[in-house]
C-alpha atoms as a PDB file:
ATOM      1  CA  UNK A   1     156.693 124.201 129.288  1.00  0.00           C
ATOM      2  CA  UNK A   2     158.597 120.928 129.065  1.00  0.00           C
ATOM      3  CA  UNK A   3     157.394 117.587 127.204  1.00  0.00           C
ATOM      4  CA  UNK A   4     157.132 114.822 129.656  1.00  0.00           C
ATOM      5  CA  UNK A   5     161.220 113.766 128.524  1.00  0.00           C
ATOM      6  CA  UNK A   6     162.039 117.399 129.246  1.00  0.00           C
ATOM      7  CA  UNK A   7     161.832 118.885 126.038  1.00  0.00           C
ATOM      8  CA  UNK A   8     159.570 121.133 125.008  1.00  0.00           C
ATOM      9  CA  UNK A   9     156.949 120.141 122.396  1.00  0.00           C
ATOM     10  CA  UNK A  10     157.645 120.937 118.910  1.00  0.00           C
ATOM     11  CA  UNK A  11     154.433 120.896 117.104  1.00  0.00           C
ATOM     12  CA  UNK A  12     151.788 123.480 118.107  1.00  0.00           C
ATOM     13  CA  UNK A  13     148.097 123.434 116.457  1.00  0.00           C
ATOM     14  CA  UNK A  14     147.369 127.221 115.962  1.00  0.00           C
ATOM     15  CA  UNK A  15     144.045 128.750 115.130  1.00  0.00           C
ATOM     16  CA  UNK A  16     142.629 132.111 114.492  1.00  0.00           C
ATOM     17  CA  UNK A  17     138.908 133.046 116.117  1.00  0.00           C
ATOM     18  CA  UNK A  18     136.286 135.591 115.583  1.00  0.00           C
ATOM     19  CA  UNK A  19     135.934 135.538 119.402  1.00  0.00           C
ATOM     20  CA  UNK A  20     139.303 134.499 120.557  1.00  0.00           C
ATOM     21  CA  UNK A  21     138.396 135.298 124.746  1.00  0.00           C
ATOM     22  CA  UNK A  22     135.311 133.189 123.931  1.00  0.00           C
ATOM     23  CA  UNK A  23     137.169 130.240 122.883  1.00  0.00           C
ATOM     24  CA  UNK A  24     139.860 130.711 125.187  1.00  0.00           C
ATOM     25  CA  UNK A  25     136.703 130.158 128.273  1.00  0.00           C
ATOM     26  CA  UNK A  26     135.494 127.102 126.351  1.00  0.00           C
ATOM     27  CA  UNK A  27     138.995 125.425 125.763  1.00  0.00           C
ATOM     28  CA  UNK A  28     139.809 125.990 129.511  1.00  0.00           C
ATOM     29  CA  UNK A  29     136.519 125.379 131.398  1.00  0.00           C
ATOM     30  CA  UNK A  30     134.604 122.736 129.003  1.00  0.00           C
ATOM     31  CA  UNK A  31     138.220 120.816 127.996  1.00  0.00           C
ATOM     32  CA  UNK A  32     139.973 121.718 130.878  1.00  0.00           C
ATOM     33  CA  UNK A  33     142.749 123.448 128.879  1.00  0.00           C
ATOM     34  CA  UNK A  34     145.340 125.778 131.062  1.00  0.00           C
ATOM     35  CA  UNK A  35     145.573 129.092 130.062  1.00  0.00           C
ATOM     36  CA  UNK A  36     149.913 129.793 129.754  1.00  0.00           C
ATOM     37  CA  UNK A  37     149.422 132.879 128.103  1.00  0.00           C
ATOM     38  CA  UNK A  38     147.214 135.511 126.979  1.00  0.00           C
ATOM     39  CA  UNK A  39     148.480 138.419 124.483  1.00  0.00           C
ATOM     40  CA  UNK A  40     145.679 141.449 123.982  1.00  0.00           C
ATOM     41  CA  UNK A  41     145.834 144.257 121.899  1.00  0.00           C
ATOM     42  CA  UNK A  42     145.231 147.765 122.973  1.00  0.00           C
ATOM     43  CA  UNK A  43     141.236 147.151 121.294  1.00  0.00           C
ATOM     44  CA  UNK A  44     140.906 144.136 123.394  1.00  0.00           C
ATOM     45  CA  UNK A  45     141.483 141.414 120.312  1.00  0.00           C
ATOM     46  CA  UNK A  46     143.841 138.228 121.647  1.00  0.00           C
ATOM     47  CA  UNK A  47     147.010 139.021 119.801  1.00  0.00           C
ATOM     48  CA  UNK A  48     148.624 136.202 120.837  1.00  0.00           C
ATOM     49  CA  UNK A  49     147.409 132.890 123.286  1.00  0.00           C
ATOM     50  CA  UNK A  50     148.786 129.523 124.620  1.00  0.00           C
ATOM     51  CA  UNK A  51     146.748 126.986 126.235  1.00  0.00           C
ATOM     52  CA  UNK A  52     148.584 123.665 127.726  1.00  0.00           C
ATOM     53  CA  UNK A  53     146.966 120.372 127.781  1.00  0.00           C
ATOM     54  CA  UNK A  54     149.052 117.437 129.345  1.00  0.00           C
ATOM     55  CA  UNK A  55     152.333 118.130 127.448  1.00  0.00           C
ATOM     56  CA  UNK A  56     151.011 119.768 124.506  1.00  0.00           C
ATOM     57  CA  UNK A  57     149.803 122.884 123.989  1.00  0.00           C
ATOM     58  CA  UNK A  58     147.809 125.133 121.363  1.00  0.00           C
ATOM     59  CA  UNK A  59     148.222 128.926 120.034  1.00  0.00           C
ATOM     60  CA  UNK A  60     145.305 130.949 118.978  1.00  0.00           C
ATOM     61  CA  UNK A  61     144.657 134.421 118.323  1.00  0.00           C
ATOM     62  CA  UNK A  62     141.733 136.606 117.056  1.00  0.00           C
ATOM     63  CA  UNK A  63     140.629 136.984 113.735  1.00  0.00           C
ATOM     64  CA  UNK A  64     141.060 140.029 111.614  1.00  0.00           C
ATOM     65  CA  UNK A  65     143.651 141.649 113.190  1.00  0.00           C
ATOM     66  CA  UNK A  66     145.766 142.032 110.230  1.00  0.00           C
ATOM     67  CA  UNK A  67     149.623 140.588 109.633  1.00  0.00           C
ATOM     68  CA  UNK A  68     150.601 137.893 107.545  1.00  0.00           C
ATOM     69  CA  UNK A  69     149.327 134.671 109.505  1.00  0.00           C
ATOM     70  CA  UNK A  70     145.894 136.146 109.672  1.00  0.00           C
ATOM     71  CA  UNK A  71     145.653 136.955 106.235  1.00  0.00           C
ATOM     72  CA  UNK A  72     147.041 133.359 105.362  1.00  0.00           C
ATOM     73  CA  UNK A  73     144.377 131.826 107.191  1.00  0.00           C
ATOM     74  CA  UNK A  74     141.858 134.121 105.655  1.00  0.00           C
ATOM     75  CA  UNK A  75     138.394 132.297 104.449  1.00  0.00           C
ATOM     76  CA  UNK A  76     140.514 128.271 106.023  1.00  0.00           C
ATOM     77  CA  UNK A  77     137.679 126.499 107.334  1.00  0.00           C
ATOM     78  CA  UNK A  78     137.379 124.776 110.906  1.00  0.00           C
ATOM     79  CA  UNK A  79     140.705 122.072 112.173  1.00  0.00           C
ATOM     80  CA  UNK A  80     140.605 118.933 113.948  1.00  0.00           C
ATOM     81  CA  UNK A  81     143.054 118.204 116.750  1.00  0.00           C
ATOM     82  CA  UNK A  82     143.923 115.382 118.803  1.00  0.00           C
ATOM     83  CA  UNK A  83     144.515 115.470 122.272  1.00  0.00           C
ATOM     84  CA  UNK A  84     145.145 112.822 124.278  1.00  0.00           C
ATOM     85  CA  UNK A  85     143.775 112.150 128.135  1.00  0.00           C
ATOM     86  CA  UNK A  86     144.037 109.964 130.995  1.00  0.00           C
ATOM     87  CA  UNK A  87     140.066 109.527 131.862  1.00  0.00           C
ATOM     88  CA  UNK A  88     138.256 109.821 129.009  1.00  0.00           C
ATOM     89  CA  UNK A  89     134.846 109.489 130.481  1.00  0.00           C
ATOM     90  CA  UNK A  90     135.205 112.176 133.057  1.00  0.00           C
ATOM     91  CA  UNK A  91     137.459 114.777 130.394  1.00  0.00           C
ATOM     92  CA  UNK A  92     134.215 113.891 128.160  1.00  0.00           C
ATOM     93  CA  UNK A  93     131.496 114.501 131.432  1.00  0.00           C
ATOM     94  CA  UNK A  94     133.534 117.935 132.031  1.00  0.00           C
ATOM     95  CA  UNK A  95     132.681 119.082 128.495  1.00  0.00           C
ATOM     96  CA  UNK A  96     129.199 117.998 128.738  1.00  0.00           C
ATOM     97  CA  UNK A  97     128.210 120.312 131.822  1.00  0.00           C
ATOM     98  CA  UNK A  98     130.212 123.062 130.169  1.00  0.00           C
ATOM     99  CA  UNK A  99     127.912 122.543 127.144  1.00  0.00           C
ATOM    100  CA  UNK A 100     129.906 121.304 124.434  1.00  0.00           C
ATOM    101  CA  UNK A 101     128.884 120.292 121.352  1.00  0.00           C
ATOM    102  CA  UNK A 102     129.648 116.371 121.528  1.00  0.00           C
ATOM    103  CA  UNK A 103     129.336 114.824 118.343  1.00  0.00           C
ATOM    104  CA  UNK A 104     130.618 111.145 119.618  1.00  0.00           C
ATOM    105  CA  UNK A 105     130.516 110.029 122.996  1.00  0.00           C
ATOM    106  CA  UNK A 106     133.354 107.959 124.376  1.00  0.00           C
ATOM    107  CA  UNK A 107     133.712 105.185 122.345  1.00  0.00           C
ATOM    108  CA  UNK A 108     136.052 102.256 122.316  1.00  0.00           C
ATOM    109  CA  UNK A 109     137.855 101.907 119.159  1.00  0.00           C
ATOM    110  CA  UNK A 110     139.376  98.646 117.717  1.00  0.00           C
ATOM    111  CA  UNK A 111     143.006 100.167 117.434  1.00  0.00           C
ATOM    112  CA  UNK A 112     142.973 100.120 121.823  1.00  0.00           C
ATOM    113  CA  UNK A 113     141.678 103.518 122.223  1.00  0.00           C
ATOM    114  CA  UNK A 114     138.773 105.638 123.917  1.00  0.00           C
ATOM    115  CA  UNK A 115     138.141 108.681 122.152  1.00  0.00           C
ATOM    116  CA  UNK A 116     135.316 111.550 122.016  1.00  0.00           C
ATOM    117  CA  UNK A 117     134.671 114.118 119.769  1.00  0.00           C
ATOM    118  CA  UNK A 118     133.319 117.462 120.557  1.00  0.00           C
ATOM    119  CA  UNK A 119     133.527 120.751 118.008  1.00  0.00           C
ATOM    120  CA  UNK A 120     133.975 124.073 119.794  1.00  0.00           C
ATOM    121  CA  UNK A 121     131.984 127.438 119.339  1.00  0.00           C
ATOM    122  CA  UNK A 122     133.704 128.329 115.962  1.00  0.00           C
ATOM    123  CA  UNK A 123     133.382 124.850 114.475  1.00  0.00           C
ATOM    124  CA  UNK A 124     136.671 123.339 115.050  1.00  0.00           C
ATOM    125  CA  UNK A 125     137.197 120.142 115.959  1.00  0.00           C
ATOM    126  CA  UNK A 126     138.237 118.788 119.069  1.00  0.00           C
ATOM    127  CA  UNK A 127     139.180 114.725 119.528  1.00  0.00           C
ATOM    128  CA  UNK A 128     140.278 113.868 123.006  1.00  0.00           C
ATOM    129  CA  UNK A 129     141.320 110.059 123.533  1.00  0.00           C
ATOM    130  CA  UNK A 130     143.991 107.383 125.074  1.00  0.00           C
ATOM    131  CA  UNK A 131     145.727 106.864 122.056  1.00  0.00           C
ATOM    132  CA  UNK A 132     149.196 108.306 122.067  1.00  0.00           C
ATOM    133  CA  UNK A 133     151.646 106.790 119.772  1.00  0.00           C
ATOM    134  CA  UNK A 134     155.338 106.722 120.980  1.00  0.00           C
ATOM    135  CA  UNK A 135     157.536 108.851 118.460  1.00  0.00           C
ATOM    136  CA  UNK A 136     160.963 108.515 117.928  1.00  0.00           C
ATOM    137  CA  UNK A 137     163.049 111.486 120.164  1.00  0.00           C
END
C-alpha cells in the first residue's frame, strides 16, 4: 500500500485485543476500515492483521498469544488514534448504525477541523476528523 506521494506510510498504530476478529468486524464495518490482511494461528487467535484507512493503515493482533510484543504490551491500557476523513458526518452516521460507542459527535473545532470521537469494543480510542497536517517528505 502506497501513501498518496507513492510511498508507503511509515508510522503504523498497532494494538493487541482480547477479541482480535471482533475488532477487526467493528474497525471495518462501523469505521469503514479495509481489511489488507489477516494472519490466524492454528487455534484461531489473529497472529498478525492490517487494516487500511485512506493512506494509513493499522496492525493488530490478539492478546495472549505469547512473544515479545505481547508481553510488552502486557497490562498497557486503551490508545487513541487519529484518522483523518473526507465526510465527517456520514464516516460518523456509518459508525452510529454499526453501534459505536460515540463519545463526541462531529464537532467543528476552532483550529479548521471536524472531528468525532468514538471508542471501540476494547476501549480504545478512535478520533476521525479533516485535520491533516502536511509533513515534511
Amino acid at each position: 500500500m502506497a501513501g498518496m506521494d507513492g510511498r508507503r506510510p511509515s508510522i503504523y498504530p498497532t494494538l493487541l485485543y482480547a477479541d482480535a476478529k471482533a475488532a477487526i468486524r467493528q474497525l471495518t464495518e462501523a469505521f469503514g476500515f479495509t481489511e489488507l490482511s489477516v494472519y490466524e494461528g492454528e487455534d484461531g487467535s489473529v497472529l498478525h492483521a492490517e487494516l487500511v484507512q485512506g493512506n494509513g493503515a493499522v496492525m493488530l493482533g490478539s492478546k495472549g498469544r505469547g512473544g515479545l510484543f505481547d508481553e510488552a504490551m502486557k497490562g498497557a491500557g486503551p490508545c487513541g488514534v487519529y484518522i483523518v476523513v473526507d465526510d465527517v458526518d456520514a464516516h460518523h452516521q456509518r459508525a452510529v448504525e454499526h453501534g459505536a460507542d460515540i463519545l463526541m459527535p462531529p464537532t467543528d473545532q476552532d483550529y479548521g477541523s471536524r472531528d468525532y470521537m468514538a471508542r471501540d469494543a476494547e476501549g480504545n480510542i478512535w478520533s476521525f476528523g479533516t485535520y491533516a497536517p502536511e509533513t515534511a517528505g
